[in-house]
N, C-alpha and C. Protein backbone atom coordinates (compact mmCIF):
# COMPACT_ATOMS: atom_id res chain seq x y z
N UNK A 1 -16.67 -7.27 -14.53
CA UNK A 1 -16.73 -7.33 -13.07
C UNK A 1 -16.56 -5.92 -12.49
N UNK A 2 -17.29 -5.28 -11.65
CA UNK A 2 -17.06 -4.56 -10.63
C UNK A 2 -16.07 -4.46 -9.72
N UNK A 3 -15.51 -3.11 -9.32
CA UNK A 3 -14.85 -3.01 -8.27
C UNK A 3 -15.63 -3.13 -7.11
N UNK A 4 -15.40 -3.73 -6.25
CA UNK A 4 -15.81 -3.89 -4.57
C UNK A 4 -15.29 -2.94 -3.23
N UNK A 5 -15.82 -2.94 -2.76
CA UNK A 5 -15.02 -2.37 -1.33
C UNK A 5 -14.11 -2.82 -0.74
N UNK A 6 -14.68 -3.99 -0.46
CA UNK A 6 -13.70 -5.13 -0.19
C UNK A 6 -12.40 -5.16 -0.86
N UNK A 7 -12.47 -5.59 -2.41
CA UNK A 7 -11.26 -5.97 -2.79
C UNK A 7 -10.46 -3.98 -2.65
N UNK A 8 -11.11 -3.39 -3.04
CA UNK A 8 -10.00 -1.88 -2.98
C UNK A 8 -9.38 -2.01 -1.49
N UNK A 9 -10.15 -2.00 -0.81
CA UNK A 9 -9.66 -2.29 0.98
C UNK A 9 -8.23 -2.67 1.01
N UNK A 10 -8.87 -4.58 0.43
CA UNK A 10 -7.64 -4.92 0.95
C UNK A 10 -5.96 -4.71 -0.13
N UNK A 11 -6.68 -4.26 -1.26
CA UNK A 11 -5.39 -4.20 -1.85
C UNK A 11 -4.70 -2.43 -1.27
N UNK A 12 -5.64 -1.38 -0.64
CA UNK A 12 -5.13 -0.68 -0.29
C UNK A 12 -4.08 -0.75 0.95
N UNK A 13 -4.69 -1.93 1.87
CA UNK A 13 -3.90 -2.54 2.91
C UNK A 13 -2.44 -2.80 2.93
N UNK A 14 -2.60 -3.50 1.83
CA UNK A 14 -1.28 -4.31 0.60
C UNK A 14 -0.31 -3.24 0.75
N UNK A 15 -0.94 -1.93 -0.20
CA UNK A 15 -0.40 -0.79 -0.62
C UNK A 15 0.23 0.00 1.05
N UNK A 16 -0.90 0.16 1.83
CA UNK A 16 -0.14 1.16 2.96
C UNK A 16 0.89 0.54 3.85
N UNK A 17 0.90 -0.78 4.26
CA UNK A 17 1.36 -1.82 4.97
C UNK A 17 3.28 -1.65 4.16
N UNK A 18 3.39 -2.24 2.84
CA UNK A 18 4.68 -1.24 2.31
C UNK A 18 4.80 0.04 2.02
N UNK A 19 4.34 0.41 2.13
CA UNK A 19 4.69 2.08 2.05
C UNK A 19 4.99 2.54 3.82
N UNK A 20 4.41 2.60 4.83
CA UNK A 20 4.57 2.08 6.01
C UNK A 20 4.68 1.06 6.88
N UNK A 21 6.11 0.09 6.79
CA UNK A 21 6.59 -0.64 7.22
C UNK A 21 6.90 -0.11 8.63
N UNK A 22 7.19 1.18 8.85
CA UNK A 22 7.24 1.69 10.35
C UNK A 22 6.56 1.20 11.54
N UNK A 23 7.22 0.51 12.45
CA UNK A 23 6.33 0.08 13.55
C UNK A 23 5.60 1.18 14.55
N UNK A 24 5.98 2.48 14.28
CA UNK A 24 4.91 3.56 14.70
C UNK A 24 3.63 3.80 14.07
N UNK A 25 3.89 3.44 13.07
CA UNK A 25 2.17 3.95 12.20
C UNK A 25 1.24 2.75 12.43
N UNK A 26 -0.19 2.98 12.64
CA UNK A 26 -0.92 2.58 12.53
C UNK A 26 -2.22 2.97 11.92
N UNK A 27 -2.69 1.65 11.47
CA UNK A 27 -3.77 1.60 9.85
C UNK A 27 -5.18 0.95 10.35
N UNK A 28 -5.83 2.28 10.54
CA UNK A 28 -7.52 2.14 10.99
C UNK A 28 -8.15 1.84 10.01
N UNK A 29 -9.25 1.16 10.17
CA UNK A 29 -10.48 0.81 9.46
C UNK A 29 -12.19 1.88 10.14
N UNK A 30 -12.18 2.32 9.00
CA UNK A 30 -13.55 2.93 10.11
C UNK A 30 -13.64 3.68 11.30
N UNK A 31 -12.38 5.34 10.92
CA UNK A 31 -12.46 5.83 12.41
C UNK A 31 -13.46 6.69 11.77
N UNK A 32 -14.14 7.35 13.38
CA UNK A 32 -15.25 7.81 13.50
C UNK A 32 -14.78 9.20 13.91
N UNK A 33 -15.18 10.37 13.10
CA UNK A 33 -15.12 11.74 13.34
C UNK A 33 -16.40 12.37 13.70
N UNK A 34 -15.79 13.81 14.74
CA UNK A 34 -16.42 14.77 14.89
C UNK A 34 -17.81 13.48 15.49
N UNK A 35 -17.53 13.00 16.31
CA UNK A 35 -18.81 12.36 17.19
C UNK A 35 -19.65 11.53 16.38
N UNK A 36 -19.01 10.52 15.35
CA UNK A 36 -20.21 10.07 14.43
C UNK A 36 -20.70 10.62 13.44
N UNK A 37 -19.99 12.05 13.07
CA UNK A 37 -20.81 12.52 11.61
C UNK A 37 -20.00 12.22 10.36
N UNK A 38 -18.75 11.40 10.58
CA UNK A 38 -18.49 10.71 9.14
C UNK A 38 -17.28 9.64 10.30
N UNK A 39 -17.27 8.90 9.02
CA UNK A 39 -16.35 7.04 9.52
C UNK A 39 -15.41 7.73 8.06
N UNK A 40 -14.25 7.88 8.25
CA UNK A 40 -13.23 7.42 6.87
C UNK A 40 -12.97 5.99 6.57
N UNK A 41 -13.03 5.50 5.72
CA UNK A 41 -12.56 4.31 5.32
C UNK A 41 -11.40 3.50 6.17
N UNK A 42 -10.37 4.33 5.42
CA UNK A 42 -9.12 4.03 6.30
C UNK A 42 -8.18 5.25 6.55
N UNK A 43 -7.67 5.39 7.90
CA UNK A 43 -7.10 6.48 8.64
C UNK A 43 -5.54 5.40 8.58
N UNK A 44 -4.45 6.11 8.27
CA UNK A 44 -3.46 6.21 8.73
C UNK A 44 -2.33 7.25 9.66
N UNK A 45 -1.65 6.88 10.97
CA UNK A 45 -1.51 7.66 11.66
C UNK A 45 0.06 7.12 12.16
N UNK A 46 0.92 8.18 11.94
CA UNK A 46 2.31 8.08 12.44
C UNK A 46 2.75 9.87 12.01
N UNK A 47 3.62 10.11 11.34
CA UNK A 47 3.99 11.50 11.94
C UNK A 47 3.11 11.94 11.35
N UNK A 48 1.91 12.18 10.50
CA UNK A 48 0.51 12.86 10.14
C UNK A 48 -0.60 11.82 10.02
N UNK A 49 -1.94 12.50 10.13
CA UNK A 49 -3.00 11.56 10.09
C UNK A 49 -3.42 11.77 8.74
N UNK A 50 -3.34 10.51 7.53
CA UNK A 50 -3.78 10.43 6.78
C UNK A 50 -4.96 9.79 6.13
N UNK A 51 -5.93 10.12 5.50
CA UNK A 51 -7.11 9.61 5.39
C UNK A 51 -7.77 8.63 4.24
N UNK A 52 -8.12 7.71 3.82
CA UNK A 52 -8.48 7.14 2.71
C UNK A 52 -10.09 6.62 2.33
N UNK A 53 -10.42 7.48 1.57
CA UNK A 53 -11.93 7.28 1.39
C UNK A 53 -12.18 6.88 0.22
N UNK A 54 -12.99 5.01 0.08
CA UNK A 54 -12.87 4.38 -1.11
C UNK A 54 -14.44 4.50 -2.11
N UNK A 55 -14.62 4.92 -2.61
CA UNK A 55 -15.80 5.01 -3.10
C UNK A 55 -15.75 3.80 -4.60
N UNK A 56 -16.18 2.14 -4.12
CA UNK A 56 -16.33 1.65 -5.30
C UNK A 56 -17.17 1.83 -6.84
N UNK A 57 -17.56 0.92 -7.19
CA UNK A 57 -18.45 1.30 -8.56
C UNK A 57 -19.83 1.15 -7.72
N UNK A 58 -20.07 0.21 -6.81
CA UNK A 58 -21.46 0.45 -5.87
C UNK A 58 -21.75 1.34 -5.25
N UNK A 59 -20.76 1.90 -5.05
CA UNK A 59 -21.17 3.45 -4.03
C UNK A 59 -21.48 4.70 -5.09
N UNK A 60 -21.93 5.68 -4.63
CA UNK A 60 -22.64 7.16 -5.10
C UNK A 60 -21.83 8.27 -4.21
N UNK A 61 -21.96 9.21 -5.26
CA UNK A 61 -21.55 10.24 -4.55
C UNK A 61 -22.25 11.17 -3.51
N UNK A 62 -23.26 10.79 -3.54
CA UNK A 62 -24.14 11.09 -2.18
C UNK A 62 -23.34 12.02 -1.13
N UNK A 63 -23.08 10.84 -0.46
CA UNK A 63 -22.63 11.52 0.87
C UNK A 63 -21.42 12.41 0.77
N UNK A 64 -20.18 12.40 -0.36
CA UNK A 64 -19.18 13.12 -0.35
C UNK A 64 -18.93 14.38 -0.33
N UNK A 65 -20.03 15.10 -0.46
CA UNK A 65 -19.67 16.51 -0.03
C UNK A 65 -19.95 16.69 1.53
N UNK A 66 -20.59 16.03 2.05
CA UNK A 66 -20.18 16.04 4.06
C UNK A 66 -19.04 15.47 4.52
N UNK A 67 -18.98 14.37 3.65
CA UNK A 67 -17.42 13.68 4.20
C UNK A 67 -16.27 14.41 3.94
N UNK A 68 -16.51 15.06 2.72
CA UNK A 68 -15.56 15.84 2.08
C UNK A 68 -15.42 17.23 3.55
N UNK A 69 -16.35 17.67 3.66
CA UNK A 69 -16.09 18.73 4.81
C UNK A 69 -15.48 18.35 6.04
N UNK A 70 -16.13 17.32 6.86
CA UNK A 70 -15.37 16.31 7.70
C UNK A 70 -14.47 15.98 8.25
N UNK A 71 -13.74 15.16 7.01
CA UNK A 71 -12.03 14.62 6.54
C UNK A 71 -11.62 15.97 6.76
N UNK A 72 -12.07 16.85 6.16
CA UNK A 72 -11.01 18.42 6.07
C UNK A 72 -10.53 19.08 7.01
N UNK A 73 -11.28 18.66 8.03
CA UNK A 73 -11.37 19.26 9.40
C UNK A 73 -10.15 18.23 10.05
N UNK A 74 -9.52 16.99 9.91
CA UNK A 74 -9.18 16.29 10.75
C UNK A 74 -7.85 16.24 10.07
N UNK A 75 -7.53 15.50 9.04
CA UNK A 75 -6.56 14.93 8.43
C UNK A 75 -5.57 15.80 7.62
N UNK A 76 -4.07 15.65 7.60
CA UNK A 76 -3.17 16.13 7.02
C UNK A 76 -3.45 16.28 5.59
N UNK A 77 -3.46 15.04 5.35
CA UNK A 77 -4.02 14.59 3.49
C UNK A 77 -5.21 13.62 3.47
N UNK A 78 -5.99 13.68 2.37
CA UNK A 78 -6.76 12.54 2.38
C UNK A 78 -6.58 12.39 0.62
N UNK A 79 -6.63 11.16 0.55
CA UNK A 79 -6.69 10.67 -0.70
C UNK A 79 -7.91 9.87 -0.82
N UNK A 80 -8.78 9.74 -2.07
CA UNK A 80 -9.94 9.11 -2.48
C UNK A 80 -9.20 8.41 -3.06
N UNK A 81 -10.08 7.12 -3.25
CA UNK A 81 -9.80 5.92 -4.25
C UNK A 81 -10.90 5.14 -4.69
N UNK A 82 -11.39 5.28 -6.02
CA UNK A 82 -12.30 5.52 -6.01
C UNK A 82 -12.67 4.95 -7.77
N UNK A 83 -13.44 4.04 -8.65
CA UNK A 83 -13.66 3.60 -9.68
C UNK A 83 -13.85 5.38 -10.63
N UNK A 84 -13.39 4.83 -11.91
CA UNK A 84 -13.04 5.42 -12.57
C UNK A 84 -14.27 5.90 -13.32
N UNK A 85 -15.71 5.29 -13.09
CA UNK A 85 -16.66 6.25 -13.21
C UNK A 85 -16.44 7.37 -12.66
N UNK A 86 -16.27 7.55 -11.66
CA UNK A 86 -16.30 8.37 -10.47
C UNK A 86 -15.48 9.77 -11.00
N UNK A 87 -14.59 9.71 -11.46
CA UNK A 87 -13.54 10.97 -11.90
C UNK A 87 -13.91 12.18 -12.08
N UNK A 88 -14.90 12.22 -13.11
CA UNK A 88 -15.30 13.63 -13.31
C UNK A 88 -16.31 14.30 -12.67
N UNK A 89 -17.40 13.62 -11.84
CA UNK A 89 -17.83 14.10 -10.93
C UNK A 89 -16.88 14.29 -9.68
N UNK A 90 -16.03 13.89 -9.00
CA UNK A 90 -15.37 13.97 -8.02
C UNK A 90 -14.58 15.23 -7.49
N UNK A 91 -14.06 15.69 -9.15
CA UNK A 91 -13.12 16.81 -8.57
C UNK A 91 -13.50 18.72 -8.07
N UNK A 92 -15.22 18.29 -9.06
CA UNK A 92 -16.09 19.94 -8.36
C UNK A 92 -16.65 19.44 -6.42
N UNK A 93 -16.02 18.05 -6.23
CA UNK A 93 -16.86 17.66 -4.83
C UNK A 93 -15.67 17.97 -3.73
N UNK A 94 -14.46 17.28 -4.25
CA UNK A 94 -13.23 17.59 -3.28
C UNK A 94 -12.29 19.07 -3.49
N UNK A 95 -11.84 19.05 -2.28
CA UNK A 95 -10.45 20.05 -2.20
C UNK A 95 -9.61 19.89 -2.97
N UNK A 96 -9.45 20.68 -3.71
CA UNK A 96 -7.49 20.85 -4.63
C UNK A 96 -6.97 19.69 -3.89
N UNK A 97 -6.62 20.15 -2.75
CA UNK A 97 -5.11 19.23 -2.11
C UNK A 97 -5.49 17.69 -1.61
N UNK A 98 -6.95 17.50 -1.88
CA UNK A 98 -7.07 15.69 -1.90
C UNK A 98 -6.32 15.23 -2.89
N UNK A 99 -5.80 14.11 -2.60
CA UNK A 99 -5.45 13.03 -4.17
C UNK A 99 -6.67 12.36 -4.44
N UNK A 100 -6.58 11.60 -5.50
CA UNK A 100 -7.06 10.94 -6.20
C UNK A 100 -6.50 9.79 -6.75
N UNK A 101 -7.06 8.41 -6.23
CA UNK A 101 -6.43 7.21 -7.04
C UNK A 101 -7.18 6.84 -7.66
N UNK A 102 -7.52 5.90 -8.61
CA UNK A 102 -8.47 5.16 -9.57
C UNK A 102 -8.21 3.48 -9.21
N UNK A 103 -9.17 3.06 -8.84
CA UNK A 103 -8.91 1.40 -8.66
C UNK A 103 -10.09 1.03 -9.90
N UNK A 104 -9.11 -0.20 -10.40
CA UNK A 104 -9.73 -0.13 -11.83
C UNK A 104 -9.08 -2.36 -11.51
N UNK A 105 -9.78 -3.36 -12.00
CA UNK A 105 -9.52 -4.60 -12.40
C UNK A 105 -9.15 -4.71 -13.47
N UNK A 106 -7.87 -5.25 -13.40
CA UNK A 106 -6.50 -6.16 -14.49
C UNK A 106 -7.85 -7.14 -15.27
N UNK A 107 -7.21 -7.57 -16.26
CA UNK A 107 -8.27 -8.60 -16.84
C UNK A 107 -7.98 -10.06 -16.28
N UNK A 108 -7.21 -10.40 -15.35
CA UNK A 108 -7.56 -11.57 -14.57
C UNK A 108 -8.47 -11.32 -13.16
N UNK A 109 -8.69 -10.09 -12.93
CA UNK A 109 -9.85 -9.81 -11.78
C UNK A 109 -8.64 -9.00 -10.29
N UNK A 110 -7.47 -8.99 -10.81
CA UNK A 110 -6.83 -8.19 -10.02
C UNK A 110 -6.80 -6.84 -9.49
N UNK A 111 -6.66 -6.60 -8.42
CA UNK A 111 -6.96 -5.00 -8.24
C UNK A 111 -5.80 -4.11 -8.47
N UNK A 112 -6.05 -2.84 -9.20
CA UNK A 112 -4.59 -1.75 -9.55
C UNK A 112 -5.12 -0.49 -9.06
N UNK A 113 -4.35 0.14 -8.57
CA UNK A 113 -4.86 1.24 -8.19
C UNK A 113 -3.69 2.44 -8.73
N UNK A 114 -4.27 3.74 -9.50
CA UNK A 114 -3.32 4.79 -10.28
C UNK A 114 -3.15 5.82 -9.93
N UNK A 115 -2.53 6.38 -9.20
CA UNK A 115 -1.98 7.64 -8.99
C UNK A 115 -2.73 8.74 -10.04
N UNK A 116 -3.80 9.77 -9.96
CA UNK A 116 -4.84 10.73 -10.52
C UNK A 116 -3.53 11.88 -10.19
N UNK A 117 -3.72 11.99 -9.01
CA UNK A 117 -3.32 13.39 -8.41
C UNK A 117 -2.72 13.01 -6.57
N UNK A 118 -1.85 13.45 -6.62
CA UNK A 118 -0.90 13.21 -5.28
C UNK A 118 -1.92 13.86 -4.18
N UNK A 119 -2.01 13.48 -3.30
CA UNK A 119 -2.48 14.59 -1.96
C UNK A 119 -1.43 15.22 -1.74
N UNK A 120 -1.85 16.57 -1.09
CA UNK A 120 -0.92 17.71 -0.47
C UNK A 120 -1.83 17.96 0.88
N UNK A 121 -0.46 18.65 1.05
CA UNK A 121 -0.91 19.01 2.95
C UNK A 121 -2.09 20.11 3.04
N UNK A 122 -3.20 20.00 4.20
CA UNK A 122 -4.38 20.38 4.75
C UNK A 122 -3.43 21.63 5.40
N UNK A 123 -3.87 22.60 5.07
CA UNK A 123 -3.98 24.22 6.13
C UNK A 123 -4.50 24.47 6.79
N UNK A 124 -5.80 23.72 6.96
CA UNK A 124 -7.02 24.27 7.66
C UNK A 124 -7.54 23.03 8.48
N UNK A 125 -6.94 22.72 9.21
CA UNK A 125 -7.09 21.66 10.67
C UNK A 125 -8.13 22.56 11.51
N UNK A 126 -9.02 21.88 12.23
CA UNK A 126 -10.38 22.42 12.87
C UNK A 126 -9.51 21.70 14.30
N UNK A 127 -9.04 22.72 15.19
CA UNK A 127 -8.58 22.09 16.37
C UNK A 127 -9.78 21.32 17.08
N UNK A 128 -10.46 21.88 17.41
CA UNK A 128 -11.78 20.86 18.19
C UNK A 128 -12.13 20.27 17.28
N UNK A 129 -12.26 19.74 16.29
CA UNK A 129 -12.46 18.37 15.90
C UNK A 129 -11.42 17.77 16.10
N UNK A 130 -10.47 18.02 15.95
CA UNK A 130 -9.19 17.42 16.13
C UNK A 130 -9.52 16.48 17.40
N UNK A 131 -9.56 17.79 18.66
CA UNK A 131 -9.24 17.31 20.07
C UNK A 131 -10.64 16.27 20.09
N UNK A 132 -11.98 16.18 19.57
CA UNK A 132 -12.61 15.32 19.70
C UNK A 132 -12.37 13.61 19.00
N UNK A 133 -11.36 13.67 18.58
CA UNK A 133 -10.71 12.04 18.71
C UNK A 133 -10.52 11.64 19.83
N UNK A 134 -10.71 12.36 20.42
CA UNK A 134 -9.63 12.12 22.12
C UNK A 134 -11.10 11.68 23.31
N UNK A 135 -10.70 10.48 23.80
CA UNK A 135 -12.14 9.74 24.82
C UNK A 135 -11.60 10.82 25.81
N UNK A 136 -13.00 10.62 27.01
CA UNK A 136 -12.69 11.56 27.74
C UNK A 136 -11.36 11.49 28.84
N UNK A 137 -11.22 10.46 29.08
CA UNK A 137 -10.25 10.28 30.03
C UNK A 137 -8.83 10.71 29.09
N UNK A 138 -8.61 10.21 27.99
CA UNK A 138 -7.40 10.93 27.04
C UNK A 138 -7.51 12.43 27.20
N UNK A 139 -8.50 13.31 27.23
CA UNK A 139 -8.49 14.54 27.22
C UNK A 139 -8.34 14.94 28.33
N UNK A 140 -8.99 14.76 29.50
CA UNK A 140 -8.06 14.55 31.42
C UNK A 140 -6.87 14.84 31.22
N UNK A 141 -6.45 13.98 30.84
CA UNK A 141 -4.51 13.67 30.81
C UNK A 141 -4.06 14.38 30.08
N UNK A 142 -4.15 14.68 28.88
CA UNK A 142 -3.88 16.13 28.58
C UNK A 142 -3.91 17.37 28.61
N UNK A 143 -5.03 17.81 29.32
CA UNK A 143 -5.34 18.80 30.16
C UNK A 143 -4.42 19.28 30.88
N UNK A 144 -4.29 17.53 32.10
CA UNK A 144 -3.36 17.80 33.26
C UNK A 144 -1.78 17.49 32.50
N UNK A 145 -1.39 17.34 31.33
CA UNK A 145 -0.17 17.55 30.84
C UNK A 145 0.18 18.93 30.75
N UNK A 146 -1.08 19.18 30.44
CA UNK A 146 -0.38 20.86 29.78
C UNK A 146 -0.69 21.99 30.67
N UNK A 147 -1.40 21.64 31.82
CA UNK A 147 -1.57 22.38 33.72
C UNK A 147 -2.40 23.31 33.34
N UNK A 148 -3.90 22.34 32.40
CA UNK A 148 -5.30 23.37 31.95
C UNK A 148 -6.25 22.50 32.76
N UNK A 149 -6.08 21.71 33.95
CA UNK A 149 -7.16 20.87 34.06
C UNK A 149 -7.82 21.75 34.99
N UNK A 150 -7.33 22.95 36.05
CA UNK A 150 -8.19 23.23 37.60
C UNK A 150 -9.44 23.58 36.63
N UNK A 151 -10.78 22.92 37.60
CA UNK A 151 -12.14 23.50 37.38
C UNK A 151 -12.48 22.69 36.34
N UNK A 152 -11.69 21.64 35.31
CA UNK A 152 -12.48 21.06 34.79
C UNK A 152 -12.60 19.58 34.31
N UNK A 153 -12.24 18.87 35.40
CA UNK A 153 -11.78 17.55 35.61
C UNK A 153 -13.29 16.66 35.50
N UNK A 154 -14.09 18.15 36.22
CA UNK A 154 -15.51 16.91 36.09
C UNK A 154 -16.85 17.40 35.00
N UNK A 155 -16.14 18.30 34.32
CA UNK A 155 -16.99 18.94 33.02
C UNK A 155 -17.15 17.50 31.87
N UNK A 156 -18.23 17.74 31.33
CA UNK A 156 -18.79 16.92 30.09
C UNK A 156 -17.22 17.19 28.88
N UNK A 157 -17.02 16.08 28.03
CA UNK A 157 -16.06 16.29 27.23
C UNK A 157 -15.82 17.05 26.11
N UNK A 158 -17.66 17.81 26.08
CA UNK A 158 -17.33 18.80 24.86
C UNK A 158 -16.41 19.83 25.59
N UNK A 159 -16.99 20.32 26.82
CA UNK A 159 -16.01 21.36 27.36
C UNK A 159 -14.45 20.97 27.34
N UNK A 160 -14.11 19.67 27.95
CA UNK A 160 -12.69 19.77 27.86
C UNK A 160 -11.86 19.46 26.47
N UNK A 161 -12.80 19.48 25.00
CA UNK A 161 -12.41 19.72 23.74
C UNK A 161 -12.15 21.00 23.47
N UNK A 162 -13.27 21.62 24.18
CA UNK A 162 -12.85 23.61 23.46
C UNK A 162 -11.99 23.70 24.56
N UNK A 163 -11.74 23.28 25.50
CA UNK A 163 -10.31 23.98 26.70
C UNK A 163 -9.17 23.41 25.49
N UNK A 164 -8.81 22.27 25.40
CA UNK A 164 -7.89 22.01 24.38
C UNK A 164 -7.91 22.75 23.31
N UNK A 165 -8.67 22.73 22.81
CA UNK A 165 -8.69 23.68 20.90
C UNK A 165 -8.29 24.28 21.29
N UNK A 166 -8.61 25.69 22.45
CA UNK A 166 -8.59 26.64 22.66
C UNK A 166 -7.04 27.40 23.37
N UNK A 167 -6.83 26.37 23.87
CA UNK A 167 -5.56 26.85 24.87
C UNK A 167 -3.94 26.26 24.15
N UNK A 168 -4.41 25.15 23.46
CA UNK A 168 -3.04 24.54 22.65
C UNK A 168 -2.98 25.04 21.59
N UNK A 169 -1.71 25.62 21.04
CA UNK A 169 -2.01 25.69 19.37
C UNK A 169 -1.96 24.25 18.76
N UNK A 170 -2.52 24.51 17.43
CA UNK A 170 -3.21 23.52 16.42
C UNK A 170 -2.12 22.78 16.26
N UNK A 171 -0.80 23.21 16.02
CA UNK A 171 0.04 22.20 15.44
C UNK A 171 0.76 21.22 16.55
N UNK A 172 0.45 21.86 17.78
CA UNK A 172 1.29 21.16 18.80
C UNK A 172 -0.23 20.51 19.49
N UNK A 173 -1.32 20.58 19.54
CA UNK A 173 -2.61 19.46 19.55
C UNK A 173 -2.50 18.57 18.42
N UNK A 174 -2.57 18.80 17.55
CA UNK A 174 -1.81 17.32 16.10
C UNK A 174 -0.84 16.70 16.39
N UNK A 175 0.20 16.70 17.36
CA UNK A 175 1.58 16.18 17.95
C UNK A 175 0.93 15.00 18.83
N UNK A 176 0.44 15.87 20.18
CA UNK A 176 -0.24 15.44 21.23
C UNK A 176 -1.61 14.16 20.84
N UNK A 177 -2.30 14.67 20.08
CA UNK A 177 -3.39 13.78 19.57
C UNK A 177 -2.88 12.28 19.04
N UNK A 178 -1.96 12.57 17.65
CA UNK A 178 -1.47 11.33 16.56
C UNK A 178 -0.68 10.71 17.89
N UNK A 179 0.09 11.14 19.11
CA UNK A 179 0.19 10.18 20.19
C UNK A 179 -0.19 9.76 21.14
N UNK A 180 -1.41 10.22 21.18
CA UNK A 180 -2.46 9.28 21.98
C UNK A 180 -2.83 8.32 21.02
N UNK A 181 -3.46 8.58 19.81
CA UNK A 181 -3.87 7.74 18.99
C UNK A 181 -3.60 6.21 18.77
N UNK A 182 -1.93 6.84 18.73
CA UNK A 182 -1.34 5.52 18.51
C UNK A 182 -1.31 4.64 19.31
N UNK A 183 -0.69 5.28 21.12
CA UNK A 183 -0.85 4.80 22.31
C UNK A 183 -1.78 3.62 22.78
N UNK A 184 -3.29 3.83 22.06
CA UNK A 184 -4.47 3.33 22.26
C UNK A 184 -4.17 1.85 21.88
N UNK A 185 -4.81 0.84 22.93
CA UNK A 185 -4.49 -0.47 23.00
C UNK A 185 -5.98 -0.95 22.44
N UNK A 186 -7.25 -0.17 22.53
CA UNK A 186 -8.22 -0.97 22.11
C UNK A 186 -8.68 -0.67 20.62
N UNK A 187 -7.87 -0.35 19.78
CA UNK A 187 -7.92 -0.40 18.56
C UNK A 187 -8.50 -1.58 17.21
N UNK A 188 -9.42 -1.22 16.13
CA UNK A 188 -8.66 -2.42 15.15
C UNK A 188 -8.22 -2.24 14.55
N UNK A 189 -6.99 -2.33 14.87
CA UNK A 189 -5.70 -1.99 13.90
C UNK A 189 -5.73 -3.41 12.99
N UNK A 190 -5.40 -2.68 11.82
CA UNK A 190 -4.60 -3.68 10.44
C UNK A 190 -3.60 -3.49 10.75
């Protein structure tokens, strides 16, 4: 039998759900970066945004060197999880500091997933991608939090992304952002 998407999903669910029992974090399915040019699998978000990109035995490595650029731009850590074909092509595709899990089926059809390589922390956060998580009205309000809004309340939202990148530092826009994020009521949160 094959690994699925599905079943890695939900046993990753399993997995983040105890590991973050915190009623601050919340566990996305399918957020959408940088305007639509990559969906991560699953985003987790409480004091860092962490990323999980599942590549079963049906999937190809195709697309992973864009996603791979992407994720890099946004997320603290990202960890792949990913069938154990997959291994040795994977590691000339990702960053050092991705992890790596292996989801592999028990011989009753159960899903396990193995610790490859831990993720470590991202250095290189792309503030405007960052600030483009943010709808436009979220970026308004932060603007006028941080007393950058005169002159551009009625600009298109790429502009009020580079006023943010530009005027906040990176680590205190990652503060500001992961709490809007969470804030957000129209979510599908797991």
């Amino acid at each position: 039998m094959k690994t699925r998407d599905i079943d890695i999903r939900t046993h990753l669910h399993t997995l983040l759900k105890y590991e973050h029992s915190d009623p601050d974090t919340i566990v996305l399915d399918e957020l959408g970066l940088c305007q639509g040019e990559a969906r991560i699998d699953v985003a987790v978000i409480n004091g860092s945004m962490n990323g999980y990109e599942i590549k079963s035995e049906s999937d190809t490595l195709e697309r992973l060197p864009k996603q791979s650029e992407i994720y890099s731009k946004v997320f603290d850590t990202v960890t792949i999880v990913t069938a154990s074909k997959f291994v040795d092509g994977i590691d000339d595709i990702i960053p050092k500091w991705w992890g790596i899990k292996i989801a592999e089926l028990d011989c009753d059809g159960g899903m396990m997933l193995f610790d490859i390589r831990k993720a470590r922390k991202n250095r290189k956060i792309d503030a405007y991608s960052l600030a483009q998580l943010l709808w436009r009205d979220e970026a308004i309000d932060l603007l006028k939090k941080k007393g950058l809004q005169k002159g551009y309340l009625s600009k298109p939202r790429e502009i009020l992304w580079r006023v943010l990148s530009e005027n906040i530092p990176t680590i205190e826009l990652k503060d500001e952002v992961r709490a809007i994020l969470k804030s957000r009521e129209n979510w599908r949160v797991h």
